[in-house]
C-alpha atoms as a PDB file:
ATOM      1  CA  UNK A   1       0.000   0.000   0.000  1.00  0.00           C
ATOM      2  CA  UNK A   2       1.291   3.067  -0.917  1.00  0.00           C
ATOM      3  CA  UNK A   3       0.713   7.347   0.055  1.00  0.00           C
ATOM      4  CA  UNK A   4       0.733   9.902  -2.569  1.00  0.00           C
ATOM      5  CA  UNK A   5       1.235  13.869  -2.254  1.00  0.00           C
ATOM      6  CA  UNK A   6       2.098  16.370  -4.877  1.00  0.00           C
ATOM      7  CA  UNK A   7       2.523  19.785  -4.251  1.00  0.00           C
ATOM      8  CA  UNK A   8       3.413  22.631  -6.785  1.00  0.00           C
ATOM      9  CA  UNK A   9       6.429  24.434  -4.917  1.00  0.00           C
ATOM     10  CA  UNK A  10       7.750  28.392  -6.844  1.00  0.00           C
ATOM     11  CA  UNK A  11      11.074  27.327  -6.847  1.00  0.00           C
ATOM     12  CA  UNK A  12      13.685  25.687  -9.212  1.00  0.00           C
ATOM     13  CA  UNK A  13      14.123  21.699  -9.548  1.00  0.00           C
ATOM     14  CA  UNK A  14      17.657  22.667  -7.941  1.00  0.00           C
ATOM     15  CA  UNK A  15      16.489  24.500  -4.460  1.00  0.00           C
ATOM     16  CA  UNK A  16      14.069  21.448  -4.185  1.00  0.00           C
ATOM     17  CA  UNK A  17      16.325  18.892  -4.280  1.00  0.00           C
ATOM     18  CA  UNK A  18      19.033  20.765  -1.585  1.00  0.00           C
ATOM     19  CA  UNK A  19      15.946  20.743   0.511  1.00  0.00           C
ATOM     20  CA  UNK A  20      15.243  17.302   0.011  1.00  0.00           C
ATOM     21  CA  UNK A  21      18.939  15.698   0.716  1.00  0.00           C
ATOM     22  CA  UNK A  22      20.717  18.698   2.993  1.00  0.00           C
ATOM     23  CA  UNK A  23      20.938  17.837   6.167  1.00  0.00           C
ATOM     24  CA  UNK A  24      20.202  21.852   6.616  1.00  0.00           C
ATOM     25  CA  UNK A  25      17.594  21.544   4.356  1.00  0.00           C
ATOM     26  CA  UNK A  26      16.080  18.747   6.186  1.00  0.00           C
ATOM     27  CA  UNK A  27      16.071  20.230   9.464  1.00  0.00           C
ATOM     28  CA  UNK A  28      14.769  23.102   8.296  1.00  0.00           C
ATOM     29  CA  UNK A  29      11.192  21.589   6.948  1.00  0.00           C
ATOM     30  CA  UNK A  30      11.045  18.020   8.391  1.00  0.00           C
ATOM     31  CA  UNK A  31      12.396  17.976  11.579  1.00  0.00           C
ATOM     32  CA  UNK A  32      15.368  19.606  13.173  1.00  0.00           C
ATOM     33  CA  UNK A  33      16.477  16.485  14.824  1.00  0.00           C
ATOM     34  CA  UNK A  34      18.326  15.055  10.997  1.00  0.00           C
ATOM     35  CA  UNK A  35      21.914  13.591  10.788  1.00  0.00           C
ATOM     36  CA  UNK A  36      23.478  12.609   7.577  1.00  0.00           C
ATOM     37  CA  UNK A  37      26.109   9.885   7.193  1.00  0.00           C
ATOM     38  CA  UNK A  38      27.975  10.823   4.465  1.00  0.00           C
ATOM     39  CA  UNK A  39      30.136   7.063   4.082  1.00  0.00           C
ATOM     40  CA  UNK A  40      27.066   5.111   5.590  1.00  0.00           C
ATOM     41  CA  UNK A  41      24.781   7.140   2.821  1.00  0.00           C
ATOM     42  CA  UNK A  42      22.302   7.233   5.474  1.00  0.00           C
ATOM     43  CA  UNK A  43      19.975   9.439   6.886  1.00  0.00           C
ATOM     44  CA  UNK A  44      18.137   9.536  10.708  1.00  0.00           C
ATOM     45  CA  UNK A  45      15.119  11.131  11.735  1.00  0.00           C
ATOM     46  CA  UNK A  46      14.444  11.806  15.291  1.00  0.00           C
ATOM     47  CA  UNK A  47      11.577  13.644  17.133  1.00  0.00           C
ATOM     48  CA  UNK A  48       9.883  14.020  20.369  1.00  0.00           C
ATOM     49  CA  UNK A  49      13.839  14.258  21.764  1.00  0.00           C
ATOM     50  CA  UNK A  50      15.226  10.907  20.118  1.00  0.00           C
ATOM     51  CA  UNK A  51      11.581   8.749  21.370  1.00  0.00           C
ATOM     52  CA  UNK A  52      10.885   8.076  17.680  1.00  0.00           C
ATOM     53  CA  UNK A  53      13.518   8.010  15.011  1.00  0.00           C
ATOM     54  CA  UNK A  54      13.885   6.181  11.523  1.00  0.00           C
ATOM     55  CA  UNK A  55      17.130   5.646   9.606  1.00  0.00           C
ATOM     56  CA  UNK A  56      16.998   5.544   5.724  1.00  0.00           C
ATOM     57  CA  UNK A  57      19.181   4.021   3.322  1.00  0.00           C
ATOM     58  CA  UNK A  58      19.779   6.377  -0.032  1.00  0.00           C
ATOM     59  CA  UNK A  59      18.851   4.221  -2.784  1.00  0.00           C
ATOM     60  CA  UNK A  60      18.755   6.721  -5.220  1.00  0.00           C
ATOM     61  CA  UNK A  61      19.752  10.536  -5.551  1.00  0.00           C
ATOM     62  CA  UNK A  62      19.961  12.565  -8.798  1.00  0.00           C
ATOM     63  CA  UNK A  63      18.528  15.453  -9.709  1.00  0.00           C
ATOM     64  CA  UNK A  64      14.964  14.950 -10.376  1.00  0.00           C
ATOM     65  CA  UNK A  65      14.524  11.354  -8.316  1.00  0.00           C
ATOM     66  CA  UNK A  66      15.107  10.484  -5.169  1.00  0.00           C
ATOM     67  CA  UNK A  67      14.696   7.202  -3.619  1.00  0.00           C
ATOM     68  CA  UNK A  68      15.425   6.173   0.248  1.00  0.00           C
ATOM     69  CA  UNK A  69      14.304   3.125   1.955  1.00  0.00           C
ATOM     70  CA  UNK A  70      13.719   2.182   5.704  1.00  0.00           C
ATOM     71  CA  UNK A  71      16.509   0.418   7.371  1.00  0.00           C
ATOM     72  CA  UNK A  72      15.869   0.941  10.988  1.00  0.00           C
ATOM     73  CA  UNK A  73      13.606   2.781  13.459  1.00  0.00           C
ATOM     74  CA  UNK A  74      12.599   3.104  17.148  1.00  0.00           C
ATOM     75  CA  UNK A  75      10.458   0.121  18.690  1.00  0.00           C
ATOM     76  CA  UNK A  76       7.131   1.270  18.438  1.00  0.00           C
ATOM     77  CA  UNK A  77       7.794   2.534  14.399  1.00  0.00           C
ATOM     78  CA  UNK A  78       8.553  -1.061  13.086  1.00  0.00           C
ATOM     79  CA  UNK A  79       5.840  -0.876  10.490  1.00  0.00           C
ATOM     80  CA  UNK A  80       8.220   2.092   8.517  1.00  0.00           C
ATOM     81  CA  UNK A  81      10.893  -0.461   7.697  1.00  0.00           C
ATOM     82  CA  UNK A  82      11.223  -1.552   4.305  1.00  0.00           C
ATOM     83  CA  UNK A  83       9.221   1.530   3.212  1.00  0.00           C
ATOM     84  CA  UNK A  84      10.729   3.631   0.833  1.00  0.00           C
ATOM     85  CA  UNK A  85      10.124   7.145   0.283  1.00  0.00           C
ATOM     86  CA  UNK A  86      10.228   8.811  -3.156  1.00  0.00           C
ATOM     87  CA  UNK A  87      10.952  12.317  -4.421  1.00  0.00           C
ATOM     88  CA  UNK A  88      10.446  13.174  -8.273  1.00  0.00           C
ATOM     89  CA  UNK A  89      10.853  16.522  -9.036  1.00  0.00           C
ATOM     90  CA  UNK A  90       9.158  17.504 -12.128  1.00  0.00           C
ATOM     91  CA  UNK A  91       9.517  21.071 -13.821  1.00  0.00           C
ATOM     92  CA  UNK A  92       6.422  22.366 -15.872  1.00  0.00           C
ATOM     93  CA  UNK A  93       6.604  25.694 -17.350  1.00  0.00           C
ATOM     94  CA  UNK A  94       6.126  28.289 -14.270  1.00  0.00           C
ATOM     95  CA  UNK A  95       6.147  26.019 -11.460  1.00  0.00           C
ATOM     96  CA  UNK A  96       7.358  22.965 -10.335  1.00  0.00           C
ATOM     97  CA  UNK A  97       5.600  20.137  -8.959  1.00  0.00           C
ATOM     98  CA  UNK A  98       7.394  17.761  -6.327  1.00  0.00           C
ATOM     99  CA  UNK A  99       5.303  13.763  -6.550  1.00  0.00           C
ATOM    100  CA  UNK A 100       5.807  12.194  -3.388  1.00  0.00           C
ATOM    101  CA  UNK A 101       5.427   8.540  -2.229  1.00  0.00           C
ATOM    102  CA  UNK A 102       5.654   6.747   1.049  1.00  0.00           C
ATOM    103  CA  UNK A 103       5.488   3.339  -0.915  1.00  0.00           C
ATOM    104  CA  UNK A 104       5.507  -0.709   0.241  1.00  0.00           C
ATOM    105  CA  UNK A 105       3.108  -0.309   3.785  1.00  0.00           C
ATOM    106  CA  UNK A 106       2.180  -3.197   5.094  1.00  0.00           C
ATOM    107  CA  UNK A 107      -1.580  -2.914   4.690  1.00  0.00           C
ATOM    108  CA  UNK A 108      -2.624  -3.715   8.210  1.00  0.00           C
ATOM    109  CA  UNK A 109      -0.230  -1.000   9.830  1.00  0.00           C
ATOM    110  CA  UNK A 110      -1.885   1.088  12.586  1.00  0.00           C
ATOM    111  CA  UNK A 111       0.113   4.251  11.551  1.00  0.00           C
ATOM    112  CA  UNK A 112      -0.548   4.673   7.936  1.00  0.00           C
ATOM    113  CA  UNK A 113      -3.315   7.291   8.380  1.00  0.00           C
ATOM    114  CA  UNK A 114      -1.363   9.112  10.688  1.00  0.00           C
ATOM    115  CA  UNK A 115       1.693   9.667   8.791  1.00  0.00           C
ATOM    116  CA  UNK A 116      -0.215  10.246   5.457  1.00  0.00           C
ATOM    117  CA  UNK A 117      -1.730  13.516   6.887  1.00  0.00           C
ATOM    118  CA  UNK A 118       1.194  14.336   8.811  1.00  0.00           C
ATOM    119  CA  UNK A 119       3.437  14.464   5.388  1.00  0.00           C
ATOM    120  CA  UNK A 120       0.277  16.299   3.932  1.00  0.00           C
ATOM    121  CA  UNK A 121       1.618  18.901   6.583  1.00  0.00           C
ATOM    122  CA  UNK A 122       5.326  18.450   5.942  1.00  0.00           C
ATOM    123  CA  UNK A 123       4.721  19.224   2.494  1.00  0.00           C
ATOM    124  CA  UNK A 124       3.056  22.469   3.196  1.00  0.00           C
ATOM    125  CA  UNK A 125       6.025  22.889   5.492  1.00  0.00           C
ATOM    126  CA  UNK A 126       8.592  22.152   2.388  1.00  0.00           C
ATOM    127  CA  UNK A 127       6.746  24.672   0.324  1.00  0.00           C
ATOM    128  CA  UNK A 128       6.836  27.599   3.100  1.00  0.00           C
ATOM    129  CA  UNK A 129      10.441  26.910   3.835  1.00  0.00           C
ATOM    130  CA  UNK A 130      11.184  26.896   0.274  1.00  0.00           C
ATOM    131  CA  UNK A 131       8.900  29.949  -1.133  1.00  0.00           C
ATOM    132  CA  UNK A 132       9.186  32.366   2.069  1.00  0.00           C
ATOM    133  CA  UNK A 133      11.908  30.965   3.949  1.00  0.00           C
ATOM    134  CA  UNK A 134      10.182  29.805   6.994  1.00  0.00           C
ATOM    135  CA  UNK A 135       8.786  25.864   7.531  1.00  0.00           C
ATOM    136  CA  UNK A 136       7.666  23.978  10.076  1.00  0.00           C
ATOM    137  CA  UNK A 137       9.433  21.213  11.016  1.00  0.00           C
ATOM    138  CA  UNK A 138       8.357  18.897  13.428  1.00  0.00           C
ATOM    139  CA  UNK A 139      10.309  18.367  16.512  1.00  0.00           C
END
């Protein structure tokens, strides 16, 4: 089972992708609790002070895909691993729109609905930090 979001973001394919795989960028629209592994290629989440975290594998990173997947996460966000989580960046003629997918849930998870409208939110939060500067990442 898989989430879907798309979101037209005034920007260029380039600022949306230093959003997406910064570990500035990150912290400024996700959550401010992001670490990047540069030799491990990994990334980890954290919020609510380290209580839930999830640590993703890049799978895939050019400029208008990106691909991570789930390697790892806190004991009570086991149903995340294995999912991957997909960028494409996709430039129309005065905007561009960002796809997004939370792909491979396991279809009896108790979180799905929960994280599909909070990355609704983080989305709007991507597009705010993006068009004036200011998002709302979740802590």
């Amino acid at each position: 089972m898989d989430m879907y979001h798309e979101i037209d973001i005034n920007k260029d394919k380039e600022a949306i992708f230093q959003a997406l795989t910064s570990e500035i960028g990150l912290k400024s629209w996700w959550t401010s609790q992001t670490e990047f592994n540069p030799k491990e290629k990994t990334y980890k989440f954290g919020f609510m002070n380290g209580k839930y975290w999830f640590a993703f594998k890049i799978i895939k990173q050019e400029e208008n895909k990106i691909e991570w997947e789930c390697i790892n996460a806190d004991s009570l966000s086991k149903d995340w691993i294995k999912t991957k989580l997909i960028f494409d960046i996709v430039k129309t003629n005065d905007h561009t729109t960002l796809k997004f997918t939370h792909a491979n849930w396991n279809e009896s998870s108790e979180v799905f609905s929960r994280c599909n409208t909070t990355w609704g939110f983080l989305m709007f939060s991507l597009k705010n930090y993006l068009e004036n500067g200011k998002g709302m990442p979740i802590s």
